[in-house]
Protein backbone atom coordinates (compact mmCIF):
# COMPACT_ATOMS: atom_id res chain seq x y z
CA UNK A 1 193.16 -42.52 52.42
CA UNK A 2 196.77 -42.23 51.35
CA UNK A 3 196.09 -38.19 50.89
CA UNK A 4 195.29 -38.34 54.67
CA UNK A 5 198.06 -40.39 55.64
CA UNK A 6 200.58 -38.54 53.70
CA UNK A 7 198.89 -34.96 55.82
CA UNK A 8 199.23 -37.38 59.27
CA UNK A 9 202.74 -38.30 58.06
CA UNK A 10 203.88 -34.25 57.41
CA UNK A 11 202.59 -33.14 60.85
CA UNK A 12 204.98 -35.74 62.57
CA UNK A 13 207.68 -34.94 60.79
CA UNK A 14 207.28 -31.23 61.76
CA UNK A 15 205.36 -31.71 65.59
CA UNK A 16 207.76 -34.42 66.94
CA UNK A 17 211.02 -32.78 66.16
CA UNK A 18 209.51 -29.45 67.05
CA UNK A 19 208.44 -31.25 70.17
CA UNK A 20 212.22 -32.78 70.97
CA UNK A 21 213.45 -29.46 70.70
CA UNK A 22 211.37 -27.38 72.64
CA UNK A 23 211.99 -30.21 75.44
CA UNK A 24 216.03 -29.88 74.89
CA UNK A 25 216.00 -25.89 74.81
CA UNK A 26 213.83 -25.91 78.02
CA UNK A 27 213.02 -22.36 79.44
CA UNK A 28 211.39 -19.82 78.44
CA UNK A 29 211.02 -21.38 74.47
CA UNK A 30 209.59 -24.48 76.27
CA UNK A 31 207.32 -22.04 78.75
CA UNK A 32 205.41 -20.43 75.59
CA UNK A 33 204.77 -23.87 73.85
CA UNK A 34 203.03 -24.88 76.50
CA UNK A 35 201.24 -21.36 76.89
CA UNK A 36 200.11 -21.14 73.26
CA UNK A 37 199.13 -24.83 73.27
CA UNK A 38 197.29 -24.28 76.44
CA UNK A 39 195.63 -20.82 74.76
CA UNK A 40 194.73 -22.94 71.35
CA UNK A 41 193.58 -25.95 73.16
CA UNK A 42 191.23 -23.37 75.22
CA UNK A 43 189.98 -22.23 72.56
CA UNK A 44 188.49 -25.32 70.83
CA UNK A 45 187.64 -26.42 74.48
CA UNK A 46 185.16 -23.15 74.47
CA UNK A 47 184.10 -24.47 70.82
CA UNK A 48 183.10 -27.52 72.69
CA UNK A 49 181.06 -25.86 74.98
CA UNK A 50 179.88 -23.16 72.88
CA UNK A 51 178.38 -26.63 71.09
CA UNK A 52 176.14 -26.88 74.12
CA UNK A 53 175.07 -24.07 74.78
CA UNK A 54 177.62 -22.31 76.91
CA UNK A 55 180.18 -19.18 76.36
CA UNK A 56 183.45 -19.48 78.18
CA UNK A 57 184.74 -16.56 79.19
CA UNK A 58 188.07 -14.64 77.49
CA UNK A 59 189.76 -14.68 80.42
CA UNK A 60 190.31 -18.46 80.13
CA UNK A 61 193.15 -18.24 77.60
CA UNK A 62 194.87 -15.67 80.07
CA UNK A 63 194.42 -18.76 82.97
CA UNK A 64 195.61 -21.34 80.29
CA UNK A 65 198.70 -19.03 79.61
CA UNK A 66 199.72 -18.09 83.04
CA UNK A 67 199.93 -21.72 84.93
CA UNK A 68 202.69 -23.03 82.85
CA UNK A 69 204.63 -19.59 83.51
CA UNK A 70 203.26 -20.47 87.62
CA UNK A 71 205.19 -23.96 87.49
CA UNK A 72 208.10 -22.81 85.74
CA UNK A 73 209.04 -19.25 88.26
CA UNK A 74 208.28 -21.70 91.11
CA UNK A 75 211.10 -24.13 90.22
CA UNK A 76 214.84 -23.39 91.27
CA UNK A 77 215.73 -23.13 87.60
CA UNK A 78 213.01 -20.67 87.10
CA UNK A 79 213.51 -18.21 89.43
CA UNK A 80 212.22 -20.00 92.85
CA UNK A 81 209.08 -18.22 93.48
CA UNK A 82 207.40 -19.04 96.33
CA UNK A 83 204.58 -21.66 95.93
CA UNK A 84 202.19 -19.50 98.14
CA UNK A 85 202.93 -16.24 95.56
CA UNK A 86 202.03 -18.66 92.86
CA UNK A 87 199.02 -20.33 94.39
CA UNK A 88 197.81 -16.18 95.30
CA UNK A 89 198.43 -15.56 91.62
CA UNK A 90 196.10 -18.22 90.42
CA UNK A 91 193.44 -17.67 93.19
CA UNK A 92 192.96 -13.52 91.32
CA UNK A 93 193.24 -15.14 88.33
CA UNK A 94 190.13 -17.03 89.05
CA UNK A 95 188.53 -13.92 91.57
CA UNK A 96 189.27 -11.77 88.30
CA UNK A 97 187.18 -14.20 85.77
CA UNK A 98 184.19 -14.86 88.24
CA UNK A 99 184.02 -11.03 88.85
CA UNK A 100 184.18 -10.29 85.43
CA UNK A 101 181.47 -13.09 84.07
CA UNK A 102 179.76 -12.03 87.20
CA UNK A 103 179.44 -8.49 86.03
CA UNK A 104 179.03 -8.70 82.72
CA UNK A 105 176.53 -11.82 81.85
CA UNK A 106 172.87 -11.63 83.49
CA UNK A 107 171.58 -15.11 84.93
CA UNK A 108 169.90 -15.99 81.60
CA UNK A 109 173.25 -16.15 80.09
CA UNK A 110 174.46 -18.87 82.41
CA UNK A 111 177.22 -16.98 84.22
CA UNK A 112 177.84 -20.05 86.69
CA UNK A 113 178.65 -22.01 83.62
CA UNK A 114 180.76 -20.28 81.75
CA UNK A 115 183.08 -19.53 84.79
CA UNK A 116 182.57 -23.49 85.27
CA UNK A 117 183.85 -24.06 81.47
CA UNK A 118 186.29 -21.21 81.35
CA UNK A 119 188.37 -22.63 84.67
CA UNK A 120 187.98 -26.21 83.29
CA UNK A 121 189.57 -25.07 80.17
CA UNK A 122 192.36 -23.52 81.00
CA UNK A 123 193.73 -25.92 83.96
CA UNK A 124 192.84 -28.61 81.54
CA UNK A 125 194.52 -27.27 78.14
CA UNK A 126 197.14 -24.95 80.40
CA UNK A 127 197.92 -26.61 83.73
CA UNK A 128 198.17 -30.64 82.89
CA UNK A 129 200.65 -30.49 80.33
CA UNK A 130 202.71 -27.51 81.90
CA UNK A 131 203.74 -30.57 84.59
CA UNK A 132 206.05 -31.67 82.07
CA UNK A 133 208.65 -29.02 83.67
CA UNK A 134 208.71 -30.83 86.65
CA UNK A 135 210.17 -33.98 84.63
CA UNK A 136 212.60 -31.15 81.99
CA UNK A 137 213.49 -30.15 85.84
CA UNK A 138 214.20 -32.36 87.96
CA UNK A 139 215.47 -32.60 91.10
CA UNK A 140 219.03 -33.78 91.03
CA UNK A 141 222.03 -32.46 88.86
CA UNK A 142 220.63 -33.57 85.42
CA UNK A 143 221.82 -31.62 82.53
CA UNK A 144 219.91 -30.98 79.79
CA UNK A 145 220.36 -34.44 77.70
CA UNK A 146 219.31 -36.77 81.09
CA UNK A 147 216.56 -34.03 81.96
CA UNK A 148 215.65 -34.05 78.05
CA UNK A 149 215.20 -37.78 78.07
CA UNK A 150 213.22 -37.92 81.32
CA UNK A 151 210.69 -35.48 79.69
CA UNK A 152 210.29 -36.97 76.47
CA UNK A 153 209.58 -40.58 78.70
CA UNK A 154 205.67 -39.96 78.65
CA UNK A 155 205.56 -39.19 75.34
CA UNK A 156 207.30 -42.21 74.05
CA UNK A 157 205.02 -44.26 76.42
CA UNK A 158 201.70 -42.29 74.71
CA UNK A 159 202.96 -42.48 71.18
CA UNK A 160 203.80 -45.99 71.14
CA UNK A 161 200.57 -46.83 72.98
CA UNK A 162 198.30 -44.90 70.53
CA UNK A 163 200.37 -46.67 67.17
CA UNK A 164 200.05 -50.27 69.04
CA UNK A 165 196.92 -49.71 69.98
CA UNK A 166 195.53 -48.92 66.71
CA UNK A 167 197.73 -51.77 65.24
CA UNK A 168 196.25 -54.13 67.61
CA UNK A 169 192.85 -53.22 66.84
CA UNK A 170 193.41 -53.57 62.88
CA UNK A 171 194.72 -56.86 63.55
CA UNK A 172 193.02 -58.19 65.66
CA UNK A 173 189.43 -56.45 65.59
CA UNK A 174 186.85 -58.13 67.89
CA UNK A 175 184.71 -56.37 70.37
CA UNK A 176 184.40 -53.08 70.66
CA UNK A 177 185.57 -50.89 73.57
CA UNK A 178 182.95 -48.29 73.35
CA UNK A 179 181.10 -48.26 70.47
CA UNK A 180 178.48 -44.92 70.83
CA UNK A 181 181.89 -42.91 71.90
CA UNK A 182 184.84 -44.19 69.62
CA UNK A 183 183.29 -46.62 66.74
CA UNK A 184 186.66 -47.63 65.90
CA UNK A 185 188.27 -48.73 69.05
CA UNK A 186 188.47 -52.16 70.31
CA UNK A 187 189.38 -54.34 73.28
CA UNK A 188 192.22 -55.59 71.56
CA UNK A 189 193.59 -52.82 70.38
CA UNK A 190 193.02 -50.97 73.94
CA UNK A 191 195.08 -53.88 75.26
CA UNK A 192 197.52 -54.38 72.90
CA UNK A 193 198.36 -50.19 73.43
CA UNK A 194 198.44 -51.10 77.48
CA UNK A 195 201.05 -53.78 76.86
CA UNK A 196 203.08 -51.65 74.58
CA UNK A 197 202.93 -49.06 76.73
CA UNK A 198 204.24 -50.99 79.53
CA UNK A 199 207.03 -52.89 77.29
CA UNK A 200 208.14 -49.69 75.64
CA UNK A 201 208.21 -48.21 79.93
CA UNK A 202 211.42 -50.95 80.43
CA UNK A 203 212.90 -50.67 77.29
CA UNK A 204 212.57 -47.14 77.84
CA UNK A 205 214.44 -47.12 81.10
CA UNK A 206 216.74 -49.98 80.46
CA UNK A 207 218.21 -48.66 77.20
CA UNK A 208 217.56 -44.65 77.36
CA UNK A 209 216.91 -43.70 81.35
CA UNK A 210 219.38 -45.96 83.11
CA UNK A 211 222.75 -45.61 80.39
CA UNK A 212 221.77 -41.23 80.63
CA UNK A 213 222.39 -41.95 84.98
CA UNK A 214 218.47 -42.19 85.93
CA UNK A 215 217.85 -45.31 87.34
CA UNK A 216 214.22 -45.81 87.93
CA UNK A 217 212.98 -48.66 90.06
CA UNK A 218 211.15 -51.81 88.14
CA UNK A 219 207.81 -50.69 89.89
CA UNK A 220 208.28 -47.28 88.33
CA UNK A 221 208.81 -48.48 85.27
CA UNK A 222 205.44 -50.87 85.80
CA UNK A 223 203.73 -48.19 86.96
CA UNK A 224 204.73 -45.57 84.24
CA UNK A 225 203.84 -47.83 81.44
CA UNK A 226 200.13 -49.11 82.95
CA UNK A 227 199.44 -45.52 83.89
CA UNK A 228 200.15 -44.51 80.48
CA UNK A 229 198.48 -47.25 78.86
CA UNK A 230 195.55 -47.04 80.35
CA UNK A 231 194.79 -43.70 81.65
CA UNK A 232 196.10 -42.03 78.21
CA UNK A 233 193.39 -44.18 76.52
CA UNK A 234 190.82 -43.03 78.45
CA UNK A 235 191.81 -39.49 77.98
CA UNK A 236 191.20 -40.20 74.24
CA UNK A 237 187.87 -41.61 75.09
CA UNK A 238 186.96 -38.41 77.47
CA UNK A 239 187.68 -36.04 74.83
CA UNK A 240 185.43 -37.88 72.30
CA UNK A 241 182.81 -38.04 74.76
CA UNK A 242 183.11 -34.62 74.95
CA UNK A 243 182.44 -33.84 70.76
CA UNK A 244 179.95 -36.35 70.77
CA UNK A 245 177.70 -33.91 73.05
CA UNK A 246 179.15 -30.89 71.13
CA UNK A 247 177.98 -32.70 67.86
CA UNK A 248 181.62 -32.32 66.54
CA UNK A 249 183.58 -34.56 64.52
CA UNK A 250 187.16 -33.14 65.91
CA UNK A 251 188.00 -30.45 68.42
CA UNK A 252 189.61 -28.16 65.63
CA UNK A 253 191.46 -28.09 62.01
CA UNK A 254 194.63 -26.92 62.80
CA UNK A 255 196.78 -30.46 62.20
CA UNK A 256 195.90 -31.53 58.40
CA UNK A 257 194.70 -34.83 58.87
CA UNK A 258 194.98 -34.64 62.70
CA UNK A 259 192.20 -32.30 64.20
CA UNK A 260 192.59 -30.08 66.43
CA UNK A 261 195.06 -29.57 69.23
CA UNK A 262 192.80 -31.62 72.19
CA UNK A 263 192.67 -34.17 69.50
CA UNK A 264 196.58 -34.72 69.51
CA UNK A 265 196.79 -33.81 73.12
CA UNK A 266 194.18 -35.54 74.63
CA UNK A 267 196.36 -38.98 75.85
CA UNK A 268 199.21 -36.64 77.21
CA UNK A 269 196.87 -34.67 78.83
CA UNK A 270 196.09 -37.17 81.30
CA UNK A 271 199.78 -39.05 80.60
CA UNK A 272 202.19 -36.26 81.57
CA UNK A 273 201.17 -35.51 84.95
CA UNK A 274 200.15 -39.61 85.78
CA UNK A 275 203.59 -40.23 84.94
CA UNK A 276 205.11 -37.56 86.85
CA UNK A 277 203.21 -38.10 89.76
CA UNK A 278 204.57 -41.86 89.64
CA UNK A 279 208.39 -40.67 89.41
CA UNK A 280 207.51 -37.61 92.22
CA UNK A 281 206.38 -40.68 94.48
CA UNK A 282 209.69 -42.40 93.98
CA UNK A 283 211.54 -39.54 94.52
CA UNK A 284 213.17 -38.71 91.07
CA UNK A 285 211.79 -35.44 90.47
């Protein structure tokens, strides 16, 4: 235990400040994070289904590559391409990858499900967390401090959720939230992650948002922290409904001590674009 703990420890210390960095440099050295976590996180979601039966299709890591480059030429800061050009570029991405698995896989290889698995991979582990350049850009005349602050906001929220939650749970124990997908997760700990999550949303933009110039409403803030609390638990729950049919323990190896990258990314995946839906809505990016 304190072997595994001192690997969990080592991969913080290196992801989160890689993470702040990446946020703060922005651009092009934030664009190919994204695309080589969305190409890894493709990869072990092809594991997954490879686990079942079904072979993705290569062309998936080029899809979970290219959307995060998509969202960042069409903002201002990017270059301003037209949302239309972008949209074309995805639709012969995904013309290219039926044809191909079309062409190249007979029905007895399931071609309608790997083209099925190979889009579902790449706009999951590609296009979710690339919408964390619409919060590094928003709209406004943020520099790269307020915008940096503003981007790191839903991974605060998921962080502290995740450590509360499993604090809760050790503390508290009781029944458990869903036993045949995550043994170890309980109804207090699920709720003690929700109300961090939306304690750590005010705090958040009382002491970090409001003094960097982003004021943010108290029903953002409300709705920021329950959408992370709760929808970036059930991410965690998708993804381990997901290796339970795949008959895998974790998604991948390449954290020590963490799994794989869907196993670090699977809250954010559904955080990041909740939470930037909820400031789009009021208007702040």
């Amino acid at each position: 235990m304190p072997h595994q703990l001192a690997k969990r420890v080592a991969v913080a210390a290196i992801g989160i400040p890689t993470a702040i960095a990446a946020i703060y440099l922005g651009g092009w050295i934030l664009v190919c994070l994204l695309s080589g976590l969305g190409v890894l996180g493709t990869h072990e979601f092809r594991r997954l289904a490879q686990g079942r039966g079904s072979f993705p299709a290569a062309p998936s890591y080029a899809g979970a590559a290219l959307f995060p480059v998509l969202i960042y030429l069409s903002l201002p800061q990017g270059g301003g391409l037209e949302l239309r050009f972008a949209v074309l570029i995805a639709a012969f991405w995904l013309i290219a990858l039926s044809g191909l698995v079309s062409l190249t896989r007979s029905p007895e290889r399931s071609p309608f499900s790997a083209t099925s698995f190979s889009v579902a991979a790449a706009l999951y582990a590609g296009g979710l967390p690339a919408t964390i350049l619409y919060l590094r850009y928003p709209r406004g005349e943020f520099s790269g401090p307020e915008a940096t602050v503003l981007a790191l906001f839903p991974l605060v929220l998921t962080w502290l959720c995740d450590t509360l939650a499993m604090a809760g749970g050790a503390w508290f124990r009781g029944p458990k939230l869903a036993p045949r997908l995550s043994p170890g997760k309980t109804w207090s700990g699920a709720l003690s992650g929700a109300v961090g999550a939306v304690a750590a949303s005010l705090a958040y933009g009382h002491w970090v948002l409001a003094p960097m110039g982003i004021s943010l409403s108290l029903g953002e803030l409300w709705a920021c922290g329950l959408s992370a609390g709760i929808l970036g638990q059930l991410g965690d729950l998708a993804e381990s409904s997901w290796k339970r049919e795949a008959g895998v323990k974790d998604s991948g190896a390449l954290f020590p001590g963490h799994g794989g990258v869907l196993d670090r990314l699977d809250s954010l995946y559904w955080n990041i674009p909740a939470v930037t839906l909820v400031l789009l809505l009021g208007g702040t990016v």
